[in-house]
Protein backbone atom coordinates (compact mmCIF):
# COMPACT_ATOMS: atom_id res chain seq x y z
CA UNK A 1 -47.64 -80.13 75.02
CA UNK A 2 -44.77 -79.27 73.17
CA UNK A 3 -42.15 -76.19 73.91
CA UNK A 4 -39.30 -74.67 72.85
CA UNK A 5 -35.86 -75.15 74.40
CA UNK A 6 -34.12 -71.22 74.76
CA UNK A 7 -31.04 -70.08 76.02
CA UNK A 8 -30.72 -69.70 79.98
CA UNK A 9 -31.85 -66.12 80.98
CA UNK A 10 -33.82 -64.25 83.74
CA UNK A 11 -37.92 -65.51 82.77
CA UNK A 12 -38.84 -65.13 86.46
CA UNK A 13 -41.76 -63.02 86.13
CA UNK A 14 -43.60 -60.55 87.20
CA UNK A 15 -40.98 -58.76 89.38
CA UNK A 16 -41.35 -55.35 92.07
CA UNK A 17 -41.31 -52.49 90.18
CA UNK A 18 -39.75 -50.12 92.59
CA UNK A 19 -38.14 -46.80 93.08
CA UNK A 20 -34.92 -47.06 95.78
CA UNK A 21 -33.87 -43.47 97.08
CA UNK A 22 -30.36 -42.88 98.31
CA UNK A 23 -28.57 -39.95 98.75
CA UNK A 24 -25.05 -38.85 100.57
CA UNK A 25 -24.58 -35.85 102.82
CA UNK A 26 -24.08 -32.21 100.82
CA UNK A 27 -25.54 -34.13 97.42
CA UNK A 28 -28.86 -34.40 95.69
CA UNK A 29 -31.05 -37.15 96.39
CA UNK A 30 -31.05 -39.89 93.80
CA UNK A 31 -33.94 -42.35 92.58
CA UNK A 32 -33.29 -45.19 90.82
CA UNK A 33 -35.96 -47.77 88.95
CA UNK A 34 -35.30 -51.58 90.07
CA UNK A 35 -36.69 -54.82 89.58
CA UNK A 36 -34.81 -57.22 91.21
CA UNK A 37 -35.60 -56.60 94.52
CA UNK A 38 -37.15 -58.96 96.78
CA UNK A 39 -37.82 -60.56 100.36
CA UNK A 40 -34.80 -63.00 101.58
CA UNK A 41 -35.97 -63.52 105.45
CA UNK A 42 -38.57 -62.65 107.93
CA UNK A 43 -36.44 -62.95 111.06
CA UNK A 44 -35.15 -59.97 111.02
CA UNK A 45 -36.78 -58.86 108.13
CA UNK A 46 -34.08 -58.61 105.18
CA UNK A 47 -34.53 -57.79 101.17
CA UNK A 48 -32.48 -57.65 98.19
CA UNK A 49 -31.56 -55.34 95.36
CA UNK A 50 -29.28 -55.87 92.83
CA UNK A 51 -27.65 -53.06 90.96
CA UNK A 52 -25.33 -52.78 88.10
CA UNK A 53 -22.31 -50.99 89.66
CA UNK A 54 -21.75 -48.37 86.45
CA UNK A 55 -24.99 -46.90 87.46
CA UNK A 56 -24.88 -43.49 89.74
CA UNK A 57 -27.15 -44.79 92.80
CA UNK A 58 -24.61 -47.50 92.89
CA UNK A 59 -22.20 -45.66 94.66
CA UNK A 60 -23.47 -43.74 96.50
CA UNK A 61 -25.63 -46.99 98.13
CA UNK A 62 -22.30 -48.69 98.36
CA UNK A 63 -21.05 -45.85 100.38
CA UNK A 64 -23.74 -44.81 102.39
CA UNK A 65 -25.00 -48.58 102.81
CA UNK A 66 -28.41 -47.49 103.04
CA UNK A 67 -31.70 -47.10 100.98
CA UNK A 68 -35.37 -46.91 101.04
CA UNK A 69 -37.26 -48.73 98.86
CA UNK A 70 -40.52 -47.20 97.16
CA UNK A 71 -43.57 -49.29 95.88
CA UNK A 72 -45.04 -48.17 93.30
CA UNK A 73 -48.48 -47.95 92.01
CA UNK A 74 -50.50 -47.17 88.61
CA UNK A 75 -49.91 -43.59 89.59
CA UNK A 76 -46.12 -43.83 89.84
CA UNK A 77 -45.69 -45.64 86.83
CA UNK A 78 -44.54 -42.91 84.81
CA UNK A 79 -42.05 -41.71 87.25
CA UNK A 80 -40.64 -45.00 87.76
CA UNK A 81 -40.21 -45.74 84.20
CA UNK A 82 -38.45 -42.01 83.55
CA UNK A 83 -36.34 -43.21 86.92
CA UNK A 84 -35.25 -46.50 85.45
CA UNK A 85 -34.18 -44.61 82.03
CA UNK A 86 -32.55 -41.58 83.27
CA UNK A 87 -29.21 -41.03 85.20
CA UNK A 88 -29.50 -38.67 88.19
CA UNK A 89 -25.35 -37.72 86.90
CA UNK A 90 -27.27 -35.71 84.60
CA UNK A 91 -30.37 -34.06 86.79
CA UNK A 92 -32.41 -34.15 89.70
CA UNK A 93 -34.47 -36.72 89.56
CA UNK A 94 -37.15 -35.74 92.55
CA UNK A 95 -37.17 -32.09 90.24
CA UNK A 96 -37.43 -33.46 87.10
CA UNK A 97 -40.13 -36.22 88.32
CA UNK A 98 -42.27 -34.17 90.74
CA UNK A 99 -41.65 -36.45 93.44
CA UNK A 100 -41.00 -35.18 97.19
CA UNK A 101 -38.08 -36.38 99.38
CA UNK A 102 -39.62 -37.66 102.43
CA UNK A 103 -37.62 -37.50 105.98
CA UNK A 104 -37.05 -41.05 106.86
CA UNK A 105 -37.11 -41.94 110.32
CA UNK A 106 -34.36 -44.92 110.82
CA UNK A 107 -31.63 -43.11 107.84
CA UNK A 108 -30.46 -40.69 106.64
CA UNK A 109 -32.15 -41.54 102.51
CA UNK A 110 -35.14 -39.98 102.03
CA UNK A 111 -38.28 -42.06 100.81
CA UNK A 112 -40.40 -40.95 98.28
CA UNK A 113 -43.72 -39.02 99.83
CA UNK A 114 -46.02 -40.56 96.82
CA UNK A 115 -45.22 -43.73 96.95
CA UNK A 116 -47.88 -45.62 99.60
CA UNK A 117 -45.42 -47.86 101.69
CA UNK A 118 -41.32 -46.73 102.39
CA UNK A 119 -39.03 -49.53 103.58
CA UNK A 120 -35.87 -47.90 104.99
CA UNK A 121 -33.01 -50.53 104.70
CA UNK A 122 -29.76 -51.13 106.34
CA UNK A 123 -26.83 -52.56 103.96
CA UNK A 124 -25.61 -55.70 105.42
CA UNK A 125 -23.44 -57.38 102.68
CA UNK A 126 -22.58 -56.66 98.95
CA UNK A 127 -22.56 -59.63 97.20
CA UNK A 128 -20.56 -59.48 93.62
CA UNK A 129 -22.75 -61.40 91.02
CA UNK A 130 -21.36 -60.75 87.39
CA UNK A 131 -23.84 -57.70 85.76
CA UNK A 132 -25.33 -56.46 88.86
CA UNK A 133 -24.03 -57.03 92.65
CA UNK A 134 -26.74 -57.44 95.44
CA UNK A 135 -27.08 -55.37 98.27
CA UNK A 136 -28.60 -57.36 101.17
CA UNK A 137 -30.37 -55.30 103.50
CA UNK A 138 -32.37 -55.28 107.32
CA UNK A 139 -35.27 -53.51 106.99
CA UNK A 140 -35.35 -50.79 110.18
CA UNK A 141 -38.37 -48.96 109.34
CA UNK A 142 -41.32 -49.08 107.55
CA UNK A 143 -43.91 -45.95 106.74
CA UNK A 144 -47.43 -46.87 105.52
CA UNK A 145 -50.29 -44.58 103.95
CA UNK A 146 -52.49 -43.93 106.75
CA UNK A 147 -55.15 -44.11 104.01
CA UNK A 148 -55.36 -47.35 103.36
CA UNK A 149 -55.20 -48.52 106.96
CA UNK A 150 -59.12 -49.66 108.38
CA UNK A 151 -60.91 -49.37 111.10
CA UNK A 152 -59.30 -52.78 112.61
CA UNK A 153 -55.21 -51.55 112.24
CA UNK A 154 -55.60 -53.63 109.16
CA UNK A 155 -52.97 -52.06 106.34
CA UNK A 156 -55.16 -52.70 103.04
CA UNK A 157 -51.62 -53.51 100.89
CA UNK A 158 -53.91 -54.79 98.13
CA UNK A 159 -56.17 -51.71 97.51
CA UNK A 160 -53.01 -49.51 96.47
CA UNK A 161 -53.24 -50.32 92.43
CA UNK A 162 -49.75 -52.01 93.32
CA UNK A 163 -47.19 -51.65 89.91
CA UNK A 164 -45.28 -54.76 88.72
CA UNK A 165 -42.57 -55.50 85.90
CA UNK A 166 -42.75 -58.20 83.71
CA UNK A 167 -41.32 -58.84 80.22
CA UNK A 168 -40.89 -55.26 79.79
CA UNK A 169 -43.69 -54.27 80.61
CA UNK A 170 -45.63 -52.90 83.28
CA UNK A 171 -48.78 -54.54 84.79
CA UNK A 172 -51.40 -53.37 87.85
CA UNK A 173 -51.79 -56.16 90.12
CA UNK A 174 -55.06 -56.06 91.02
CA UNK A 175 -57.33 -59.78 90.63
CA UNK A 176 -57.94 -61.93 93.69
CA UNK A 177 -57.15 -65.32 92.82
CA UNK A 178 -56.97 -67.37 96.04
CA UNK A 179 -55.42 -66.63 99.40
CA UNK A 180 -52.75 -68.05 101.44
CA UNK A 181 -53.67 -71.74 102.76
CA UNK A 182 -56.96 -71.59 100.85
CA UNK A 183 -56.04 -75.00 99.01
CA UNK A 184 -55.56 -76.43 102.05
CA UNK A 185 -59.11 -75.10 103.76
CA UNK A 186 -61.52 -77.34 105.09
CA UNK A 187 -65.24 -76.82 103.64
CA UNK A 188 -67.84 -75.26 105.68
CA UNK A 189 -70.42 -78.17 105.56
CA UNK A 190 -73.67 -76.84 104.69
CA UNK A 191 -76.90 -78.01 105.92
């Protein structure tokens, strides 16, 4: 099999598409589009975003050192795309988007009430990278769609029509493929 030797660059793919709210005491509420986000540790649970500092949210996450991240479904798409391409220096983005700021229980940043799941997070470092810094972050809350929660307690994460970046585009996860240990499974013998 032959292939083609590139340049180094970012191919890790498909990526979160979600929407982060922050916002600072006496201002609007901003939303910003990001894609590298992701989990770094379970105990306590921690994530990632990394953000360019020229871009408003920056700020104002730097200062605040908190913000929720929003997934994002098939539904959302639109907003999060118009949230990734505008600046909220030049409007209201939960105005302009039709999106409601939802009370957060752990911060002061409003979530997002459309998106399904809200993870309210805690800044715990800044990390300088080159075009975007990181923001580590402890997760202190978490607000699920009652919807999509069974009869068991079981939160159905996988029935949401969950949005995800990749290569510029955005893609519905959707397909079962396999599950976690399932390689590993031993075979029901049958008789």
């Amino acid at each position: 099999m032959e292939k083609q030797e590139w340049k180094p660059g970012n191919m890790l793919y498909p990526v979160p598409a979600v929407m982060v709210s922050c916002g600072r005491n006496g201002e609007k509420p901003n939303i910003i589009t990001v894609a590298w986000c992701g989990t770094v540790c379970s105990a306590p649970p921690m994530l990632y975003i990394s953000v360019r500092p020229e871009r408003y949210s920056y700020d104002i996450i730097k200062d605040t050192k908190e913000f929720v991240v929003n997934l994002t479904t098939e539904k959302l798409v639109h907003a999060t795309d118009y949230c990734g391409v505008k600046s909220g220096r030049d409007m209201d983005k939960f105005r302009e988007t039709g999106l409601t700021a939802y009370p957060s229980k752990h911060i002061k940043a409003p979530g997002i009430a459309e998106s399904p799941v809200n993870i309210e997070c805690k800044v715990t470092q800044i990390l300088p990278l080159g075009s975007h810094d990181m923001f580590l972050a402890e997760v202190v809350g978490v607000s699920a769609e009652e919807s999509f929660i069974d009869e068991t307690g079981k939160f159905r994460l996988n029935d949401l029509g969950l949005a995800a970046y990749s290569h510029g585009e955005y893609l519905k996860l959707g397909e079962k493929i396999g599950k976690f240990g399932f390689s590993v499974e031993k075979k029901k013998k049958s008789r």
